[in-house]
PDB file of N, CA and C in Angstrom:
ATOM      1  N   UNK A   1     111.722  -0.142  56.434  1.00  0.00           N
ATOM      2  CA  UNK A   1     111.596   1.272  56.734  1.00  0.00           C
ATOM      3  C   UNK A   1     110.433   1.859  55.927  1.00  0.00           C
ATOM      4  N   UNK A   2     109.508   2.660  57.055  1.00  0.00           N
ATOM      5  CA  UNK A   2     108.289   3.384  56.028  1.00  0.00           C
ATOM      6  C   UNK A   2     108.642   4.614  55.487  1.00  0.00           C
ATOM      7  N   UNK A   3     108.089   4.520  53.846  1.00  0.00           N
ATOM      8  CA  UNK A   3     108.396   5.609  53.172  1.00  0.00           C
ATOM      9  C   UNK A   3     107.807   7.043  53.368  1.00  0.00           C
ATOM     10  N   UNK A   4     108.631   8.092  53.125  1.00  0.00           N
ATOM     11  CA  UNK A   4     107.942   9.127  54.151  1.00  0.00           C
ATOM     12  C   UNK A   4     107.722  10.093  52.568  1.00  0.00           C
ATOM     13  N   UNK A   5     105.874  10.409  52.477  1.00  0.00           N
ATOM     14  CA  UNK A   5     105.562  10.802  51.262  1.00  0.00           C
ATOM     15  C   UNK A   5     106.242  12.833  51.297  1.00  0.00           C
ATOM     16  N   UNK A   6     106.191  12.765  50.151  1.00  0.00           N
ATOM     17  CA  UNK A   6     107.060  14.186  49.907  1.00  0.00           C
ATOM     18  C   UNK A   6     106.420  14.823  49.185  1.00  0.00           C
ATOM     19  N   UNK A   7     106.164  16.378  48.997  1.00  0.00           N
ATOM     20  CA  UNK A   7     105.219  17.144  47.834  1.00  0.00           C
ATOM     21  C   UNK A   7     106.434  18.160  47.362  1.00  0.00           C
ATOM     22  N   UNK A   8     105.841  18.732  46.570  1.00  0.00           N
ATOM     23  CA  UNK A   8     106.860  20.091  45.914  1.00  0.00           C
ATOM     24  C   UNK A   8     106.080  21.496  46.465  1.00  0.00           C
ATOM     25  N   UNK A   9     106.529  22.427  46.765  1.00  0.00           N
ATOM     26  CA  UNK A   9     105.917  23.957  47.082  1.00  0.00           C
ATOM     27  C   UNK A   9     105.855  24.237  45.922  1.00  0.00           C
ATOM     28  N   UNK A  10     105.001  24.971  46.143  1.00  0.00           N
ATOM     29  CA  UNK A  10     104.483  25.584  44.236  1.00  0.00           C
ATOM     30  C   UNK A  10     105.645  26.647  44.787  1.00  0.00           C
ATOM     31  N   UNK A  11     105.347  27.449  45.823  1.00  0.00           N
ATOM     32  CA  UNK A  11     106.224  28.466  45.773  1.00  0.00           C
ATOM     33  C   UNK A  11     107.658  28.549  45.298  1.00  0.00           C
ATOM     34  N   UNK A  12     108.680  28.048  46.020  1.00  0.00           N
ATOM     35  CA  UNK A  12     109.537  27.385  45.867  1.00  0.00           C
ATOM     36  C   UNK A  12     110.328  26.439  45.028  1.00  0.00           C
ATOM     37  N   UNK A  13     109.462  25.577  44.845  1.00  0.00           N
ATOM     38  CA  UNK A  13     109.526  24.286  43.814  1.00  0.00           C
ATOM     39  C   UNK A  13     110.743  23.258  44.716  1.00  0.00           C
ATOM     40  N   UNK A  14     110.756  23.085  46.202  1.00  0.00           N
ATOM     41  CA  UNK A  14     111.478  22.287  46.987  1.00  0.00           C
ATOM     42  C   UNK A  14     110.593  21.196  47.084  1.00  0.00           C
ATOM     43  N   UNK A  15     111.216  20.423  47.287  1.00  0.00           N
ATOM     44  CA  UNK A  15     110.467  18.592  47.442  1.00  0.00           C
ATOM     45  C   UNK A  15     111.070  18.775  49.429  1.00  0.00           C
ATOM     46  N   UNK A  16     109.921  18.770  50.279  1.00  0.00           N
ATOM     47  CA  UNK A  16     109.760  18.377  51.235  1.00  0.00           C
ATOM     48  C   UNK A  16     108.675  17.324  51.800  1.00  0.00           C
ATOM     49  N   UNK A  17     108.906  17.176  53.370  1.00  0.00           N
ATOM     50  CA  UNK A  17     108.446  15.755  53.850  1.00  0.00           C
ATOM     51  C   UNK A  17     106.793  16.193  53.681  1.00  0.00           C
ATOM     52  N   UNK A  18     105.191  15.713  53.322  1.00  0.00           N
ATOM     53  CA  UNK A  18     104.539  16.180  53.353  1.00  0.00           C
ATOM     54  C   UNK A  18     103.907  17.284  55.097  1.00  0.00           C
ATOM     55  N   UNK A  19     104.538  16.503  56.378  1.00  0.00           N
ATOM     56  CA  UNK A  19     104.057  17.274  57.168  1.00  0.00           C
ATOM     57  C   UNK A  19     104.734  18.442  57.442  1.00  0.00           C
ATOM     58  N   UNK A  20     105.579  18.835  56.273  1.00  0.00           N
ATOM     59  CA  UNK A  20     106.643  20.344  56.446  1.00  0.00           C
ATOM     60  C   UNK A  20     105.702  21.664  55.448  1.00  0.00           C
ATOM     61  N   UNK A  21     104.511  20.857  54.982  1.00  0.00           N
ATOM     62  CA  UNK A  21     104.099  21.914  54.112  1.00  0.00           C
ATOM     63  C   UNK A  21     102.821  21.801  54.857  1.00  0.00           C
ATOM     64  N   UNK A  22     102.055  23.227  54.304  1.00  0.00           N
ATOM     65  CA  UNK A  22     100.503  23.727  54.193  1.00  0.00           C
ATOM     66  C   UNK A  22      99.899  23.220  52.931  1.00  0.00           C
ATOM     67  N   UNK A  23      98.604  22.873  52.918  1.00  0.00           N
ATOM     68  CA  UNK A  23      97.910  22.308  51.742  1.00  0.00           C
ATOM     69  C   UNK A  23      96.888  23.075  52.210  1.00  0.00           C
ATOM     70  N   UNK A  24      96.836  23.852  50.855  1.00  0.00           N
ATOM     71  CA  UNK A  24      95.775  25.185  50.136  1.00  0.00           C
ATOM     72  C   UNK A  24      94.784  24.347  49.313  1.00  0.00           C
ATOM     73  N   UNK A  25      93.810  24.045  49.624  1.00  0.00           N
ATOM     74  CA  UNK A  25      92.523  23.184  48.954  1.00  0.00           C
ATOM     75  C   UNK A  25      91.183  24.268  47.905  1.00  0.00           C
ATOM     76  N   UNK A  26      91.362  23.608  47.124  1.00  0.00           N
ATOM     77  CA  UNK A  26      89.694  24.707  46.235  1.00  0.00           C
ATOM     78  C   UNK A  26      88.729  23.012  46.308  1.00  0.00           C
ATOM     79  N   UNK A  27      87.590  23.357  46.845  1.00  0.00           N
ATOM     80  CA  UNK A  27      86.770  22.761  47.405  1.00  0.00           C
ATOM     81  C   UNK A  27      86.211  22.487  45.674  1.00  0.00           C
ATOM     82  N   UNK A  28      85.386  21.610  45.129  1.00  0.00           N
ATOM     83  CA  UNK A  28      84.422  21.192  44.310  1.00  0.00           C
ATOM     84  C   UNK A  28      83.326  22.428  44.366  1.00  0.00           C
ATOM     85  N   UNK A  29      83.442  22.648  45.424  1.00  0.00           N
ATOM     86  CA  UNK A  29      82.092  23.912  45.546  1.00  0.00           C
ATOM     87  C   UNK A  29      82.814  25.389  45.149  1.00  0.00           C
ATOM     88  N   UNK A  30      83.792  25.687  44.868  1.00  0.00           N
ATOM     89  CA  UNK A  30      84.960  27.066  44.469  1.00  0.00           C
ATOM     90  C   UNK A  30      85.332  27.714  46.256  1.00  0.00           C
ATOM     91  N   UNK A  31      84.946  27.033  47.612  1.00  0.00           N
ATOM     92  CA  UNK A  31      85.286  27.340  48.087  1.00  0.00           C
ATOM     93  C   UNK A  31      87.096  27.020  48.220  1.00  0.00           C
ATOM     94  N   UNK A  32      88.328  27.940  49.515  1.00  0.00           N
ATOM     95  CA  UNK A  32      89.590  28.391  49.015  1.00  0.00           C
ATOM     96  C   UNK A  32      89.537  27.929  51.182  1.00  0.00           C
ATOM     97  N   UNK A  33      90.401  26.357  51.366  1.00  0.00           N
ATOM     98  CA  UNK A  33      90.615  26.200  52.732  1.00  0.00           C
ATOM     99  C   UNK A  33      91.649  25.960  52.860  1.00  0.00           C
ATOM    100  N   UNK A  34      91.843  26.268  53.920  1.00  0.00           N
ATOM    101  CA  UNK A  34      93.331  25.347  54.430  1.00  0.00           C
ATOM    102  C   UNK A  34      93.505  24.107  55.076  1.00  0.00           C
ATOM    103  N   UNK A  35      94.045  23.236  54.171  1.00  0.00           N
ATOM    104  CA  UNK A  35      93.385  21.630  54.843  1.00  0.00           C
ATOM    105  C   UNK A  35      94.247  21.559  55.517  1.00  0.00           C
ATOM    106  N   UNK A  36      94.172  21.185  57.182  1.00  0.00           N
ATOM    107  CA  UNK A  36      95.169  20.566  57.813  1.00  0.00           C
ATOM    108  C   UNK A  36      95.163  19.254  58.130  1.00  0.00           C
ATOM    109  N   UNK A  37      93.957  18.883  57.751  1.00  0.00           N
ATOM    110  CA  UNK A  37      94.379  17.355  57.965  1.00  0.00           C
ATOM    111  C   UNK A  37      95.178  16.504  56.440  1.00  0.00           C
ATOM    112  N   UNK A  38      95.162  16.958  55.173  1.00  0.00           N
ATOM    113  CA  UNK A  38      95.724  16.446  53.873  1.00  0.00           C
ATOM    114  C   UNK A  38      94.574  15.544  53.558  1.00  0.00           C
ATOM    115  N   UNK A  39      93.538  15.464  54.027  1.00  0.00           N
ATOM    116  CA  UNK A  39      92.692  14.814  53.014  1.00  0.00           C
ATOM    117  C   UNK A  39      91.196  15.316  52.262  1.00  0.00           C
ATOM    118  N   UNK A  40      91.451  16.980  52.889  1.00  0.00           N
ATOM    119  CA  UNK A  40      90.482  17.714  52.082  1.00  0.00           C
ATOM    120  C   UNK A  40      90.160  17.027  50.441  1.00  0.00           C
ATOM    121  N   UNK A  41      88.960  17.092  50.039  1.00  0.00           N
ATOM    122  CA  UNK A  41      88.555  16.483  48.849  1.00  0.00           C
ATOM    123  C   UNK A  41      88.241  17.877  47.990  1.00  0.00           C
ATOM    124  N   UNK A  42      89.172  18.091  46.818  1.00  0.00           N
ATOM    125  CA  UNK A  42      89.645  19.231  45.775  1.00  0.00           C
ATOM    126  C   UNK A  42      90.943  19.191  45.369  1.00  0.00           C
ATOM    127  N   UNK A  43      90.576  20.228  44.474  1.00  0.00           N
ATOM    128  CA  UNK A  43      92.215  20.690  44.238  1.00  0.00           C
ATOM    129  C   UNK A  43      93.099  21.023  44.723  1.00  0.00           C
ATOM    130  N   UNK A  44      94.852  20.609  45.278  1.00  0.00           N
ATOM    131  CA  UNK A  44      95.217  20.984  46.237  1.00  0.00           C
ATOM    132  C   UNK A  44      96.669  21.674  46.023  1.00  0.00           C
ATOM    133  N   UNK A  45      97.167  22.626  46.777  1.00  0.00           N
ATOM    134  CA  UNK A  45      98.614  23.164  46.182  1.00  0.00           C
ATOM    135  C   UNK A  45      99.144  23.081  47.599  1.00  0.00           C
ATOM    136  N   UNK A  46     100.799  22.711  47.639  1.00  0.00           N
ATOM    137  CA  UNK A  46     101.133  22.980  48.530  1.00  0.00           C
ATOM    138  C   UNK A  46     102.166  24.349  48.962  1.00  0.00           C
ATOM    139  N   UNK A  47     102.758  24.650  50.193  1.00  0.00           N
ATOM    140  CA  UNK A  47     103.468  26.198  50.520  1.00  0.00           C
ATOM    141  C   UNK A  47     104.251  25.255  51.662  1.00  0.00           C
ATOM    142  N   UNK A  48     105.500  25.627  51.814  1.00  0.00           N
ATOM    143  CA  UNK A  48     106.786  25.486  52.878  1.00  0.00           C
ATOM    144  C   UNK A  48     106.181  26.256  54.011  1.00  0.00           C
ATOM    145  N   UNK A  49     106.054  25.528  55.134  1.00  0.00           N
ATOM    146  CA  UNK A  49     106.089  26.124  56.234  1.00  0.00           C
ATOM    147  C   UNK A  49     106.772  27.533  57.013  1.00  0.00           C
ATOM    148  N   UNK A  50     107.213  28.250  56.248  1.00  0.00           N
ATOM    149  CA  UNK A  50     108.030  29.253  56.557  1.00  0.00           C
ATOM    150  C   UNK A  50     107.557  30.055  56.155  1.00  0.00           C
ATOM    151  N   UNK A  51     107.634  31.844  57.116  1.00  0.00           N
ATOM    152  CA  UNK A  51     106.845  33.227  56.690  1.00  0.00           C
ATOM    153  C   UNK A  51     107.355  33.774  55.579  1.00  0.00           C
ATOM    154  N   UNK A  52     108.635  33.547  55.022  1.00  0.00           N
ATOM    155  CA  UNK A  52     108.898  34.530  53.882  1.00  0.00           C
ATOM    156  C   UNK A  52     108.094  33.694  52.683  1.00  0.00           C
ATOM    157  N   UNK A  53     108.526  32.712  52.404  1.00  0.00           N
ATOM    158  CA  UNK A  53     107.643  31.936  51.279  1.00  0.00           C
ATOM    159  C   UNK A  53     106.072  32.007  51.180  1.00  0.00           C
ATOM    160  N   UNK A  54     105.259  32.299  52.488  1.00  0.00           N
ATOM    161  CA  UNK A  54     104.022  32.509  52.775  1.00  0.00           C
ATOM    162  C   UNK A  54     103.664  33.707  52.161  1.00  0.00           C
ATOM    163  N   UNK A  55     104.739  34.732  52.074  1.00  0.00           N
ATOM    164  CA  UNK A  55     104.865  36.428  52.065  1.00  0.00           C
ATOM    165  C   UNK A  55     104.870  36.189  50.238  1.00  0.00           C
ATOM    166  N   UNK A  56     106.123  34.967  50.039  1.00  0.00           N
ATOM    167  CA  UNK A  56     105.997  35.440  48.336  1.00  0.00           C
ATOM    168  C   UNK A  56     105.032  34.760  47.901  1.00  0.00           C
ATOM    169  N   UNK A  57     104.005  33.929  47.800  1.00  0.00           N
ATOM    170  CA  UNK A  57     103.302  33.329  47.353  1.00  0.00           C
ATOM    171  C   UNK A  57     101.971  34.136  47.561  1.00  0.00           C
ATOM    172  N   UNK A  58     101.854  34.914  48.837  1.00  0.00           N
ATOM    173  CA  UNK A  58     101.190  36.204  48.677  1.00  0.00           C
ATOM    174  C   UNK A  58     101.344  37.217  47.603  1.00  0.00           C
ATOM    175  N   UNK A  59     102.578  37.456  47.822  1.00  0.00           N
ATOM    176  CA  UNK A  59     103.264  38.988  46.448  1.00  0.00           C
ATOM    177  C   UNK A  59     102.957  38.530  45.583  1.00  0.00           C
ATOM    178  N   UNK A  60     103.292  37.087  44.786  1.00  0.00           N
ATOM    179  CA  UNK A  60     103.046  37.055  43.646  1.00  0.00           C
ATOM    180  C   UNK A  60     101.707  35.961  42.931  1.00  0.00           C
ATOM    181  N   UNK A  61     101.297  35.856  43.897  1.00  0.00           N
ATOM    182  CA  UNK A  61      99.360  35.560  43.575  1.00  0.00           C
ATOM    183  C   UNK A  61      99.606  34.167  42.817  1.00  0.00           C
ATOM    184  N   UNK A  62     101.145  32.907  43.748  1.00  0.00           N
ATOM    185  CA  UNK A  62     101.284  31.716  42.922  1.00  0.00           C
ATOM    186  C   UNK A  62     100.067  31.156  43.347  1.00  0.00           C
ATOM    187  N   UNK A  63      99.216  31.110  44.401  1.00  0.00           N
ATOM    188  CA  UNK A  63      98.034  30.003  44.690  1.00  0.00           C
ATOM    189  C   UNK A  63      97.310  30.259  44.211  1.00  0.00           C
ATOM    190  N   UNK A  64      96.857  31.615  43.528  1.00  0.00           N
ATOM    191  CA  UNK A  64      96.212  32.030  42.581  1.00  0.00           C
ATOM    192  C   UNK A  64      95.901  31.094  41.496  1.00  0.00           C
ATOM    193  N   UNK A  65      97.092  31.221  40.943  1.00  0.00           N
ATOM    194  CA  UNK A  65      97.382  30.173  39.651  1.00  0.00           C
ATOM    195  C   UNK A  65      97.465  28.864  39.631  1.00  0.00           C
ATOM    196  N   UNK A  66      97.999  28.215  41.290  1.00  0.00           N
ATOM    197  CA  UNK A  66      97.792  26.605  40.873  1.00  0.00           C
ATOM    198  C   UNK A  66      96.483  26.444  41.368  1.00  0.00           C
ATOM    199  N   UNK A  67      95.502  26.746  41.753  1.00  0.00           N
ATOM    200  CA  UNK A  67      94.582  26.350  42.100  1.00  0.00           C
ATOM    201  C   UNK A  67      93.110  27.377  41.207  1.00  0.00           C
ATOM    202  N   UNK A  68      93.982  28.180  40.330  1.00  0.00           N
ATOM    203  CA  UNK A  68      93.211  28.457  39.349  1.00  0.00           C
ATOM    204  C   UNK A  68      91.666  29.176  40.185  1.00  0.00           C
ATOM    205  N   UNK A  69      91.622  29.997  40.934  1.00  0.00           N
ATOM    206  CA  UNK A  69      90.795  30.889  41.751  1.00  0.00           C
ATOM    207  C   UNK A  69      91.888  32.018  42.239  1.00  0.00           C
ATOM    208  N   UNK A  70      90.734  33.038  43.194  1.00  0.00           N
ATOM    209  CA  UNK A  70      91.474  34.092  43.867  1.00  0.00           C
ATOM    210  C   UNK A  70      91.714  33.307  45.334  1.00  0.00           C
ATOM    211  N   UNK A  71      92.499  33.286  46.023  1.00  0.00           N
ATOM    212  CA  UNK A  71      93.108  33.150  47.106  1.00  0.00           C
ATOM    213  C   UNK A  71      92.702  34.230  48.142  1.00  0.00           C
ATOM    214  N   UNK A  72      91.689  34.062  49.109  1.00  0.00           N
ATOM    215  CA  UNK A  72      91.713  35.420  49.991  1.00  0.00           C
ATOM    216  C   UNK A  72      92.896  35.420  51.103  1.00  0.00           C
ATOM    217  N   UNK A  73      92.879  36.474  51.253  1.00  0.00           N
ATOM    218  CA  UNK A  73      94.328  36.605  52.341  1.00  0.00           C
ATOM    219  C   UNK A  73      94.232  35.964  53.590  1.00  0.00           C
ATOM    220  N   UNK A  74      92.790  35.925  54.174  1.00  0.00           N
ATOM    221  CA  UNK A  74      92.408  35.004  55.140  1.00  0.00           C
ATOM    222  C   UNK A  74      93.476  33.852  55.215  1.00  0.00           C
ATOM    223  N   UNK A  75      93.463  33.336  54.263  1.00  0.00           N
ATOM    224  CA  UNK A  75      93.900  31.778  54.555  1.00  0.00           C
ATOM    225  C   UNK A  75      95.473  31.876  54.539  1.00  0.00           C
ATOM    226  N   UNK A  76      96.051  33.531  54.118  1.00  0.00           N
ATOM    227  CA  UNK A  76      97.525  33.148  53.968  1.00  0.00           C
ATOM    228  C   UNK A  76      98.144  33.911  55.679  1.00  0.00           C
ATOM    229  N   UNK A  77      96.807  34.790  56.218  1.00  0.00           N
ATOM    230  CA  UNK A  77      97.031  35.015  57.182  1.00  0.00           C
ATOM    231  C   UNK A  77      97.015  33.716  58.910  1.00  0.00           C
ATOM    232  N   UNK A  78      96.275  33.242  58.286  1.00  0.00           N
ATOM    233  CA  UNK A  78      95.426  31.883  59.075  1.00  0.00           C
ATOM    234  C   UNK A  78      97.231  30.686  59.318  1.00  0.00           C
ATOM    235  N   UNK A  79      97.899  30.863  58.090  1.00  0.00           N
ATOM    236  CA  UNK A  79      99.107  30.120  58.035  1.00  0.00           C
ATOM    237  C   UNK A  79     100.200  30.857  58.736  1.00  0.00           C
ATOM    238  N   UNK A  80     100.496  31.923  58.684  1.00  0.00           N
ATOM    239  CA  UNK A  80     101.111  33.067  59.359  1.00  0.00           C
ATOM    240  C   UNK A  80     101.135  32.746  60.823  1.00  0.00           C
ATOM    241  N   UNK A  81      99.718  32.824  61.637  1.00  0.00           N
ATOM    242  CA  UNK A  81      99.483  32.755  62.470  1.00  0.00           C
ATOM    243  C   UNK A  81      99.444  31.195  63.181  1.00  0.00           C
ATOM    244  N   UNK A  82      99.283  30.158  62.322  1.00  0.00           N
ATOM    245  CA  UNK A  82      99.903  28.984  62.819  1.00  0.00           C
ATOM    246  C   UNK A  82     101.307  28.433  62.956  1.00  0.00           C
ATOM    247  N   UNK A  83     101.798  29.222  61.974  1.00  0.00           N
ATOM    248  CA  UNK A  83     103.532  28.854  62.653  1.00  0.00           C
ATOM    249  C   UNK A  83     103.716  29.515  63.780  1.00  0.00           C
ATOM    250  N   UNK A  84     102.876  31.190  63.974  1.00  0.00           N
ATOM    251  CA  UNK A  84     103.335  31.689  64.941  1.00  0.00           C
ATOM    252  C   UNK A  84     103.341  31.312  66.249  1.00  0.00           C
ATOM    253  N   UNK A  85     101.854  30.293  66.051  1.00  0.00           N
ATOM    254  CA  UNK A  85     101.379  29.512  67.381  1.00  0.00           C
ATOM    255  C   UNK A  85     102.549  28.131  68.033  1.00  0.00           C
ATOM    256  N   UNK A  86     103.182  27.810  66.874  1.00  0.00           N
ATOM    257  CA  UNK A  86     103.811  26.864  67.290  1.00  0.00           C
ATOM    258  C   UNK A  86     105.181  26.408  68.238  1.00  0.00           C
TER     259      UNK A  86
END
């Protein structure tokens, strides 16, 4: 049986499957993306797929801090709008 890799939400601090989370990338260059493929090359934090956790990690500026930059809202709106798509 293949092992199915798992991350922690900064938000949260839940251990889920990695394709249940968003990965928030700070680029080498200080650019702030949203990797959807998981192999963006930077620093990377992850967020639970779900709008309220999206909402607190907004309120309280956690991607801020693990990724040690400002977070523009762009990217927490950009996640918003991909669950919504789904």
């Amino acid at each position: 049986m293949k092992k199915i890799p798992t991350r922690r939400c900064v938000v949260t601090k839940e251990v889920f499957p990695k394709e249940e989370l968003f990965r928030v990338v700070r680029t080498p260059s200080g650019e702030v993306i949203l990797d959807m493929t998981g192999k963006a090359n930077g620093r990377g934090a992850y967020v639970s797929k779900r709008e309220e956790t999206i909402e607190l990690a907004r309120k309280k500026k956690v991607l801020d801090k693990a990724l040690e930059i400002e977070v523009p809202n762009e990217i927490y709106d950009r996640m918003i709008l991909f669950l919504k798509m789904k």
